[in-house]
Protein backbone atom coordinates (compact mmCIF):
# COMPACT_ATOMS: atom_id res chain seq x y z
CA UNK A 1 50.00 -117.17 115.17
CA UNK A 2 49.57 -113.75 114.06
CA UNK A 3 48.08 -111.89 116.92
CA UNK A 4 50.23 -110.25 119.51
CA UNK A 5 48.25 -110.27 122.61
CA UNK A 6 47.52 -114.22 121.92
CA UNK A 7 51.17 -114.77 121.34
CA UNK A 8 52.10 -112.93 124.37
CA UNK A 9 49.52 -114.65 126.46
CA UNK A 10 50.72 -117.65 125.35
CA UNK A 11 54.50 -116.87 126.32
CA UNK A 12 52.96 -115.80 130.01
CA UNK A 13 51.21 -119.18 129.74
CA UNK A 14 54.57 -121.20 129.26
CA UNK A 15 57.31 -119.58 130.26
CA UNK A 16 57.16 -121.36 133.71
CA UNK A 17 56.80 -124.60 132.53
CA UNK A 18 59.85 -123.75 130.23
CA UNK A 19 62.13 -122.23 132.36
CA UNK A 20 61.52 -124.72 135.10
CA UNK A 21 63.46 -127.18 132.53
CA UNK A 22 67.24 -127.26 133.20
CA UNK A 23 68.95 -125.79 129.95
CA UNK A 24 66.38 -123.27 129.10
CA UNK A 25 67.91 -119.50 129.56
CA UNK A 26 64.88 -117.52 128.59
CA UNK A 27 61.31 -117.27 126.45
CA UNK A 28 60.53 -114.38 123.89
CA UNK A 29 58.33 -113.54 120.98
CA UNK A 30 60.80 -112.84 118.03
CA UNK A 31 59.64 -112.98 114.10
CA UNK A 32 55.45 -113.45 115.50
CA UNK A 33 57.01 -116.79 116.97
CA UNK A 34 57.24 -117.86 120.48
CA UNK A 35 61.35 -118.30 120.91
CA UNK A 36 63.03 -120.56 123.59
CA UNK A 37 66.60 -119.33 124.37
CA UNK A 38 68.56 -122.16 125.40
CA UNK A 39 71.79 -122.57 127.59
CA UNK A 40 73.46 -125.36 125.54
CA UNK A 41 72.73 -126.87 122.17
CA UNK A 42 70.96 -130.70 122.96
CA UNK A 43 68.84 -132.50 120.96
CA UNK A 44 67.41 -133.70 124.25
CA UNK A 45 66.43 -130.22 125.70
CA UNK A 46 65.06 -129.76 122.18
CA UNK A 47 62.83 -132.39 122.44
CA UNK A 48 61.43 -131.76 126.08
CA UNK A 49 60.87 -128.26 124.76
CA UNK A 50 58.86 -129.65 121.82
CA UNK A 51 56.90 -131.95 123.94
CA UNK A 52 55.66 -129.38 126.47
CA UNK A 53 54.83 -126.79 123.32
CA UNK A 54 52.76 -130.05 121.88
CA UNK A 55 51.11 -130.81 124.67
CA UNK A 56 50.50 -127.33 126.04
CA UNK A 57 50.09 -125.42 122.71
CA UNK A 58 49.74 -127.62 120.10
CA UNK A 59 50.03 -126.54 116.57
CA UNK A 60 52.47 -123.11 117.95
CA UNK A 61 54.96 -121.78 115.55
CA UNK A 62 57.96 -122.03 117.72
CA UNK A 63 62.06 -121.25 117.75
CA UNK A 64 64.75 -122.22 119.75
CA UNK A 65 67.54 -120.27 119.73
CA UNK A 66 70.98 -121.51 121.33
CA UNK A 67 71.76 -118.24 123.29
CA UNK A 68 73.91 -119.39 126.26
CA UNK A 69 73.22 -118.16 130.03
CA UNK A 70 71.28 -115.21 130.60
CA UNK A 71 72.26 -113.35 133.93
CA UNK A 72 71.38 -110.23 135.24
CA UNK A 73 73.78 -107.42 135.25
């Protein structure tokens, strides 16, 4: 995915479903990609994260990347 507004439309699209999922700290666009942050490192939360980008988006370049806890300052 190469187009910004599509990719950011896309991250407005999922980020609730995402960050509904316990484990998942954030969504971005880093690199033209859509990027999960996640809490903790799990295969499992990988997974779930995969299956909602399949069935939501399929065919989306996406990262995770294991950031910890976000929290506001």
């Amino acid at each position: 995915m190469t187009d910004d507004r599509e990719l950011l439309d896309l991250k407005t699209r999922l980020s609730p479903l995402l960050l509904r999922m316990k484990g998942v700290s954030g969504v971005g666009t880093a690199g033209r990609k859509l990027t999960v942050y996640l809490a903790d490192d799990s295969e499992q939360l990988r997974k779930d994260v995969e299956g909602v980008i399949q069935r939501e988006a399929p065919g989306v370049d996406v990262s995770t990347v294991v950031s910890g806890e976000f929290r506001a300052q």
